[in-house]
PDB file of N, CA and C in Angstrom:
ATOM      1  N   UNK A   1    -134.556  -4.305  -5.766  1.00  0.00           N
ATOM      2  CA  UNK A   1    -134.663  -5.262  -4.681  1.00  0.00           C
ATOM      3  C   UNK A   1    -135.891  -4.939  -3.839  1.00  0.00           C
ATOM      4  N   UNK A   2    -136.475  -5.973  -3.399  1.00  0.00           N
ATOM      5  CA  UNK A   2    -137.907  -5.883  -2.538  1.00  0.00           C
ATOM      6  C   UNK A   2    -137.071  -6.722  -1.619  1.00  0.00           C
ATOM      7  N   UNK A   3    -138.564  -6.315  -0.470  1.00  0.00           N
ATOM      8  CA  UNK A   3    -137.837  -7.522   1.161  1.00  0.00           C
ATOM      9  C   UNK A   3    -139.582  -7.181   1.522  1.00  0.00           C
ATOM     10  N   UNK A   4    -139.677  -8.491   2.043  1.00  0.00           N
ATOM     11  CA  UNK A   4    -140.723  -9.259   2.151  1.00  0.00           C
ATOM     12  C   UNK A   4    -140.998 -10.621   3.459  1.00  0.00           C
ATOM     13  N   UNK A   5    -142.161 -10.352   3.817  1.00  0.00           N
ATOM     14  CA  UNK A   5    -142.265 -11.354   5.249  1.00  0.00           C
ATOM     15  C   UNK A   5    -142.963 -12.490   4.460  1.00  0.00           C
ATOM     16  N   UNK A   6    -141.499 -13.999   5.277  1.00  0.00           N
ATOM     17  CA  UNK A   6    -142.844 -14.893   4.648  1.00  0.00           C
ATOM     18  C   UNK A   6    -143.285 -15.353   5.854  1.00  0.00           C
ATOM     19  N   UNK A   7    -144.529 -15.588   6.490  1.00  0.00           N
ATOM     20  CA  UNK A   7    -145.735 -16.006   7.345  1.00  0.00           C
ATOM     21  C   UNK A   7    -145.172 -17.317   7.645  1.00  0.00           C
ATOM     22  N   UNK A   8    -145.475 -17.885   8.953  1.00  0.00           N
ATOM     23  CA  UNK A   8    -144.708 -19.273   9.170  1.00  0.00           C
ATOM     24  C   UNK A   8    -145.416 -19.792  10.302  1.00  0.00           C
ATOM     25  N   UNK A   9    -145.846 -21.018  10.429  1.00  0.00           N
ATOM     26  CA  UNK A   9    -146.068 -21.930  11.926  1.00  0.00           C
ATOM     27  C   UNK A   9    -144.861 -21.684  12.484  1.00  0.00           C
ATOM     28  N   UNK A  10    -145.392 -22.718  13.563  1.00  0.00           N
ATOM     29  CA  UNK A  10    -144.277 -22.918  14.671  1.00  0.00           C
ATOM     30  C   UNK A  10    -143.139 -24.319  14.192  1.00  0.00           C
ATOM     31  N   UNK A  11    -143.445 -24.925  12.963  1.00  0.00           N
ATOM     32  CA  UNK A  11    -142.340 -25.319  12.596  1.00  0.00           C
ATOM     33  C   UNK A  11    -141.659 -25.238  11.434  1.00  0.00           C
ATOM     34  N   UNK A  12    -141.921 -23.756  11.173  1.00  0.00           N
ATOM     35  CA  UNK A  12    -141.470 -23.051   9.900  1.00  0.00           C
ATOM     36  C   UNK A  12    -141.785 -23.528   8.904  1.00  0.00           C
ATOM     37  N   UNK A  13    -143.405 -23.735   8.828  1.00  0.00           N
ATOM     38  CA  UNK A  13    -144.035 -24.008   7.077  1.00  0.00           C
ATOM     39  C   UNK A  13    -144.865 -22.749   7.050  1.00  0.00           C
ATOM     40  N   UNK A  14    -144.715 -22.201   5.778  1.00  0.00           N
ATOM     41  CA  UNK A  14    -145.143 -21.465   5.306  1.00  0.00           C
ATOM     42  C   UNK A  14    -147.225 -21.657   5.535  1.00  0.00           C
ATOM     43  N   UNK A  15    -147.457 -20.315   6.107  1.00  0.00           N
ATOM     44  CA  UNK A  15    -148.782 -20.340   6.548  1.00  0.00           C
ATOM     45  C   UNK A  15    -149.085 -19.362   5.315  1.00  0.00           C
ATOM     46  N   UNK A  16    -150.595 -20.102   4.801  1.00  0.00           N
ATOM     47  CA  UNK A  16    -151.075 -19.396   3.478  1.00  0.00           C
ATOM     48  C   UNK A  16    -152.613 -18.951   4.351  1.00  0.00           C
ATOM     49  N   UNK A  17    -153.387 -18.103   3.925  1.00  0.00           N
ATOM     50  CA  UNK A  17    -154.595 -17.959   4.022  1.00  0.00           C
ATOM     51  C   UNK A  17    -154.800 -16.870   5.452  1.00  0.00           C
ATOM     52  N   UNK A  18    -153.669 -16.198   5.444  1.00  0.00           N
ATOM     53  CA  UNK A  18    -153.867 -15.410   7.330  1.00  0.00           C
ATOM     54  C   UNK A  18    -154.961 -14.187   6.938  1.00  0.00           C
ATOM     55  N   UNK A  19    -155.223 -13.914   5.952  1.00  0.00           N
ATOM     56  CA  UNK A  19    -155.956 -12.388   5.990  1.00  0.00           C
ATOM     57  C   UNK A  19    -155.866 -11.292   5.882  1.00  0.00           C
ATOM     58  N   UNK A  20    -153.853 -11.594   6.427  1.00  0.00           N
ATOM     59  CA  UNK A  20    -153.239 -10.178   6.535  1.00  0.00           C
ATOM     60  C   UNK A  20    -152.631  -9.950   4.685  1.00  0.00           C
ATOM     61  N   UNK A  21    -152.407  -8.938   4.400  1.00  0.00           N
ATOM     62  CA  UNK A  21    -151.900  -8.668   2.682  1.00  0.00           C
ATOM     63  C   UNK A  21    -150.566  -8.951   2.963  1.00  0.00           C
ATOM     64  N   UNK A  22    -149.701  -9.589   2.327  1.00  0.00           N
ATOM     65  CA  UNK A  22    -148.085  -9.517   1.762  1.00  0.00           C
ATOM     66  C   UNK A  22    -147.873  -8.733   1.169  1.00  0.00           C
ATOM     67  N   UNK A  23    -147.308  -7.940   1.961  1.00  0.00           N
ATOM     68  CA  UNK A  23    -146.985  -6.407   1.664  1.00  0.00           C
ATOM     69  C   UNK A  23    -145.185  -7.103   1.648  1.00  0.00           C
ATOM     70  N   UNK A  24    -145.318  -5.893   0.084  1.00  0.00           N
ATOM     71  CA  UNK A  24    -143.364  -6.149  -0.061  1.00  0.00           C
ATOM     72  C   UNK A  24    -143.056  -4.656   0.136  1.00  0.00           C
ATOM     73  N   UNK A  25    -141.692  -4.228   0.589  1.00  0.00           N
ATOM     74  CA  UNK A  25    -140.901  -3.278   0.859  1.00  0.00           C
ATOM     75  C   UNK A  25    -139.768  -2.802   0.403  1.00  0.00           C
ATOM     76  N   UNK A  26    -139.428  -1.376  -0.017  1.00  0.00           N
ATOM     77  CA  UNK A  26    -138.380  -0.995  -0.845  1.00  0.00           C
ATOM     78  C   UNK A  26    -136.855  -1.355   0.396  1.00  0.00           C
ATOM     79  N   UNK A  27    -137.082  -1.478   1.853  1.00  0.00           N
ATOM     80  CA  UNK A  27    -136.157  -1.200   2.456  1.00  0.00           C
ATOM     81  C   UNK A  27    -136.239  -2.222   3.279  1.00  0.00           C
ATOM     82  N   UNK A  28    -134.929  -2.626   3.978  1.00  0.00           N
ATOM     83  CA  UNK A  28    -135.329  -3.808   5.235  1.00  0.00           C
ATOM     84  C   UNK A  28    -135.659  -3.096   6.603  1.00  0.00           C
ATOM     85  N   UNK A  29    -135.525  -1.797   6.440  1.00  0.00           N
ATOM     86  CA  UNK A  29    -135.856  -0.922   7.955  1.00  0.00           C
ATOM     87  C   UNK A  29    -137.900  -0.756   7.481  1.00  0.00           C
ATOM     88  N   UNK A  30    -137.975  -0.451   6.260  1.00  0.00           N
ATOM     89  CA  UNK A  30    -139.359  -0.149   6.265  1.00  0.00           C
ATOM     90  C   UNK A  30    -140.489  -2.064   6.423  1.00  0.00           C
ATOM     91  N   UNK A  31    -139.648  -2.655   6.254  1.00  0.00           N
ATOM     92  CA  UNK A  31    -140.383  -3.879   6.569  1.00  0.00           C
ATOM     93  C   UNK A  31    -140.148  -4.395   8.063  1.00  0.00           C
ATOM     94  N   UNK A  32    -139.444  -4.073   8.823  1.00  0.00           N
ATOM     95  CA  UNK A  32    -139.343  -4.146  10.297  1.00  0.00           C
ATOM     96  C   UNK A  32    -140.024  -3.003  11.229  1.00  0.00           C
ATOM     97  N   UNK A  33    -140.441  -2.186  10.259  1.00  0.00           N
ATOM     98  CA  UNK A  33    -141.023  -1.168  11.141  1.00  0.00           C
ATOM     99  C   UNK A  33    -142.252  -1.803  10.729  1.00  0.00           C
ATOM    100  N   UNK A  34    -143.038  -2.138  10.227  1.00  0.00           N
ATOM    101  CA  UNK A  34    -144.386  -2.715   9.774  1.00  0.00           C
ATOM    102  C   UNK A  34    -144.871  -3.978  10.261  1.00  0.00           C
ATOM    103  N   UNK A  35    -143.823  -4.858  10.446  1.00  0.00           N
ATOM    104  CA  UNK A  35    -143.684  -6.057  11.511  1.00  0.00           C
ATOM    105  C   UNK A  35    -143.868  -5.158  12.806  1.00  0.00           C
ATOM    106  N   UNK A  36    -143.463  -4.525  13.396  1.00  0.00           N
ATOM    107  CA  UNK A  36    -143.149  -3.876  14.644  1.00  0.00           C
ATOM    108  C   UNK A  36    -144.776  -2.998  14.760  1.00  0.00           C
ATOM    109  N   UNK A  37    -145.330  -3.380  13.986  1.00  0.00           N
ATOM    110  CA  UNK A  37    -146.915  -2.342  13.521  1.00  0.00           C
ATOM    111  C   UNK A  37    -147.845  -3.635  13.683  1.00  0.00           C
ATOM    112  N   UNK A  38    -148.126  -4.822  13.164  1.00  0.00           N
ATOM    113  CA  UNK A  38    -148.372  -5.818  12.692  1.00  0.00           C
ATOM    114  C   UNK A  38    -148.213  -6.520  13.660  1.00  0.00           C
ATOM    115  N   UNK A  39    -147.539  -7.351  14.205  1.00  0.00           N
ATOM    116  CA  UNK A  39    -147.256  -8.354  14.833  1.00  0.00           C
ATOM    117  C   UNK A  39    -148.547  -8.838  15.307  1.00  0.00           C
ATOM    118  N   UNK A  40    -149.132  -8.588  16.147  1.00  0.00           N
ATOM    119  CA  UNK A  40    -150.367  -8.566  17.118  1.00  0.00           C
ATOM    120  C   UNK A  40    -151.127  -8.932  16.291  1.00  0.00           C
ATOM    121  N   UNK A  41    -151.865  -8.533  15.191  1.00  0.00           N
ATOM    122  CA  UNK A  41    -152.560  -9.111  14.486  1.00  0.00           C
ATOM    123  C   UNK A  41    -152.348 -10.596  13.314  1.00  0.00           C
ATOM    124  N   UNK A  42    -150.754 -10.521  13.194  1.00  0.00           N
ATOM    125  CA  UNK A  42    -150.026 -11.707  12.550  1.00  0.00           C
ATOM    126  C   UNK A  42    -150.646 -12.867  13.404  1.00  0.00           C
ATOM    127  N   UNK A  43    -150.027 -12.791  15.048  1.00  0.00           N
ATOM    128  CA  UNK A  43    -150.125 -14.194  15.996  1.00  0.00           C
ATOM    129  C   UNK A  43    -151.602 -14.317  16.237  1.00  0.00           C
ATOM    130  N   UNK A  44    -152.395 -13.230  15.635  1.00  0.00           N
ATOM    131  CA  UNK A  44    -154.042 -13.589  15.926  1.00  0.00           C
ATOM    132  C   UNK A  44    -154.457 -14.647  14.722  1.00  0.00           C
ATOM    133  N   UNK A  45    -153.888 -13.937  14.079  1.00  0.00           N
ATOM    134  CA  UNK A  45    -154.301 -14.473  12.288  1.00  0.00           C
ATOM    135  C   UNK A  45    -153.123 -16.281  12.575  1.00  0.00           C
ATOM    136  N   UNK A  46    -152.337 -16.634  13.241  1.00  0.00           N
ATOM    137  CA  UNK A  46    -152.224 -18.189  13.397  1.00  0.00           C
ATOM    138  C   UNK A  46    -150.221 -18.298  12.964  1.00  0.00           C
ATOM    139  N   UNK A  47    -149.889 -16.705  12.460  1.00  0.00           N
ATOM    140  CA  UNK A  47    -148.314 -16.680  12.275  1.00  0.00           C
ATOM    141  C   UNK A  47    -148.130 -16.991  13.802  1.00  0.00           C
ATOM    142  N   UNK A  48    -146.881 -17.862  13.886  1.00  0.00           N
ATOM    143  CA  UNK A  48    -146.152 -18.166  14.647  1.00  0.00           C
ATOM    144  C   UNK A  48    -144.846 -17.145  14.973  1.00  0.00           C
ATOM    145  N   UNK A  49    -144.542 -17.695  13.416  1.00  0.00           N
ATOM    146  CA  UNK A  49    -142.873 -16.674  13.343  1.00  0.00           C
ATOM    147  C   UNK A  49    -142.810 -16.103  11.734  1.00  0.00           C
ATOM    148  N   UNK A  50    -142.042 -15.835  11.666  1.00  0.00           N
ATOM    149  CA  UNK A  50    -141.343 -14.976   9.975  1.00  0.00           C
ATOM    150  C   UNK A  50    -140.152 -15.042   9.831  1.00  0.00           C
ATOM    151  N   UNK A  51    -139.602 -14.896   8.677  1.00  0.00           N
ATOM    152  CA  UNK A  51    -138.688 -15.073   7.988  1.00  0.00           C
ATOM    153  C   UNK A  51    -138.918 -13.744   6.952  1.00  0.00           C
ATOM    154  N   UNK A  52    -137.502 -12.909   7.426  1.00  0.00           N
ATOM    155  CA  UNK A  52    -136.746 -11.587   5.995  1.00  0.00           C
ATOM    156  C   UNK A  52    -136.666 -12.167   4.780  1.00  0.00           C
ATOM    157  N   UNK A  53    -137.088 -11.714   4.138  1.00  0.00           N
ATOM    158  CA  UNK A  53    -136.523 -12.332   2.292  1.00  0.00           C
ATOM    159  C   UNK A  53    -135.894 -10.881   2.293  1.00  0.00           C
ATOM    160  N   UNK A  54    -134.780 -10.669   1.127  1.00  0.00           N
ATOM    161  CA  UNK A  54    -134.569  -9.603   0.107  1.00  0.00           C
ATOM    162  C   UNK A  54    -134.438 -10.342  -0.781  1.00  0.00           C
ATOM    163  N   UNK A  55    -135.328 -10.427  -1.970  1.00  0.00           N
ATOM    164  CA  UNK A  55    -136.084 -11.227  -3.133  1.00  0.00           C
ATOM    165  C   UNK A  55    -136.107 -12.592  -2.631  1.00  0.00           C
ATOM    166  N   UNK A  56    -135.316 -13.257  -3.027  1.00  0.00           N
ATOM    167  CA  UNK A  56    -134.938 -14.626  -2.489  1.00  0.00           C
ATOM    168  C   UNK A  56    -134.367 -15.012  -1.326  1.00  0.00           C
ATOM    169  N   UNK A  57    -133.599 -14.409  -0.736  1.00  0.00           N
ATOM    170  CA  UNK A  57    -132.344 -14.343  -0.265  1.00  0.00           C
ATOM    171  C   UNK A  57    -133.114 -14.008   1.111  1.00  0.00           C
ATOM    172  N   UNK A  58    -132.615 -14.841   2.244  1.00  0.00           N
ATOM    173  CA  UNK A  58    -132.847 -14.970   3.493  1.00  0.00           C
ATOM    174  C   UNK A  58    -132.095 -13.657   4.340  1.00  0.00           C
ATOM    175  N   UNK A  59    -132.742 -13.114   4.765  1.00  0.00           N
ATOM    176  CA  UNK A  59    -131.970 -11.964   6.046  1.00  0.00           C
ATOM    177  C   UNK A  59    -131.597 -12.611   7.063  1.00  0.00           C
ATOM    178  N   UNK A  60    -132.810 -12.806   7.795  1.00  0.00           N
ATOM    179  CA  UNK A  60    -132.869 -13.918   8.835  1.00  0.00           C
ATOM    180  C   UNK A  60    -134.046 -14.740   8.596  1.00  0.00           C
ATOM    181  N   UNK A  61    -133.933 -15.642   9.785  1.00  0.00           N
ATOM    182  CA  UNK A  61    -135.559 -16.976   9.962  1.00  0.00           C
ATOM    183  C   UNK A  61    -135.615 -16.732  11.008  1.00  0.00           C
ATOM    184  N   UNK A  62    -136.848 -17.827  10.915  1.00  0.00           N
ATOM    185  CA  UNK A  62    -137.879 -17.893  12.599  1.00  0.00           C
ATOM    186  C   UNK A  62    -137.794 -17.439  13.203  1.00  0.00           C
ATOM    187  N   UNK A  63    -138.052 -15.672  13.377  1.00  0.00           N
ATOM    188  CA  UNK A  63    -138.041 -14.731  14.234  1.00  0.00           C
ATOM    189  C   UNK A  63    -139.564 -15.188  15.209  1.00  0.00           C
ATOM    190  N   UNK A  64    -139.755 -15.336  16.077  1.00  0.00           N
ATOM    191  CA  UNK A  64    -140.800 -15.933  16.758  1.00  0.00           C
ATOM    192  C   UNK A  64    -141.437 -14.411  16.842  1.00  0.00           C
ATOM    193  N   UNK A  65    -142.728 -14.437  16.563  1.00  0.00           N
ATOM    194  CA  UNK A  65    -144.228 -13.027  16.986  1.00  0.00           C
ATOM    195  C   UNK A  65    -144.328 -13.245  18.611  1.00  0.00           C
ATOM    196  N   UNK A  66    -144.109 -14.685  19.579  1.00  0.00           N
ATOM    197  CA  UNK A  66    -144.688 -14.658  20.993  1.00  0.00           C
ATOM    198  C   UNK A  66    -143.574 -13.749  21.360  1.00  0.00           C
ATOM    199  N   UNK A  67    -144.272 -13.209  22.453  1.00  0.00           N
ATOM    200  CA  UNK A  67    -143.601 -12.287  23.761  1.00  0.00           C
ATOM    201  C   UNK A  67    -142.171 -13.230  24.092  1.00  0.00           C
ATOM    202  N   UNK A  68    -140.836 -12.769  24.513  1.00  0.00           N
ATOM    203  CA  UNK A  68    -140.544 -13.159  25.315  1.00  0.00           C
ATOM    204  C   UNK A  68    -140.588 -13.435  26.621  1.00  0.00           C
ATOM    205  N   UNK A  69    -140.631 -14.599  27.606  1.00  0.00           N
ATOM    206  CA  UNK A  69    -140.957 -14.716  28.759  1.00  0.00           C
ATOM    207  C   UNK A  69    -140.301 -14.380  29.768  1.00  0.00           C
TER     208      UNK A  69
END
C-alpha cells in the first residue's frame, strides 16, 4: 500500500503542472508529516487543498493549505 497527495483547486479539480514532485509514501503519518513540511510551497505553486489516497481509496478530502482565520 502507498498513500499519496492528490493536488486540488478550490473546487476540488485536480491541479496538474504545480512543480512540486508527487511524492508517494509507505505510511499515512509519513505523508502528513511532509504535507506539514510542504504546504507553503503547495499554496505558492496554486494547490488550494488535498486529498489522502491509500492507493485508491480516499482517507480524507479537501483538506484546505489556507491558514485558518
Amino acid at each position: 500500500m502507498t498513500w499519496r497527495w492528490r493536488y486540488e483547486d478550490a473546487n476540488g479539480a485536480e491541479v496538474a503542472g504545480t512543480g512540486i514532485a508527487r511524492e508517494t509514501f509507505p505510511t499515512q503519518a509519513d505523508a502528513e508529516t511532509w504535507l506539514g513540511e510542504t504546504w507553503r510551497e503547495l499554496l505558492e505553486s496554486g494547490v488550494e487543498q488535498v486529498t489522502l489516497l491509500e492507493d485508491d481509496r480516499v482517507e480524507y478530502a479537501g483538506m484546505s493549505l489556507r491558514p485558518a482565520e
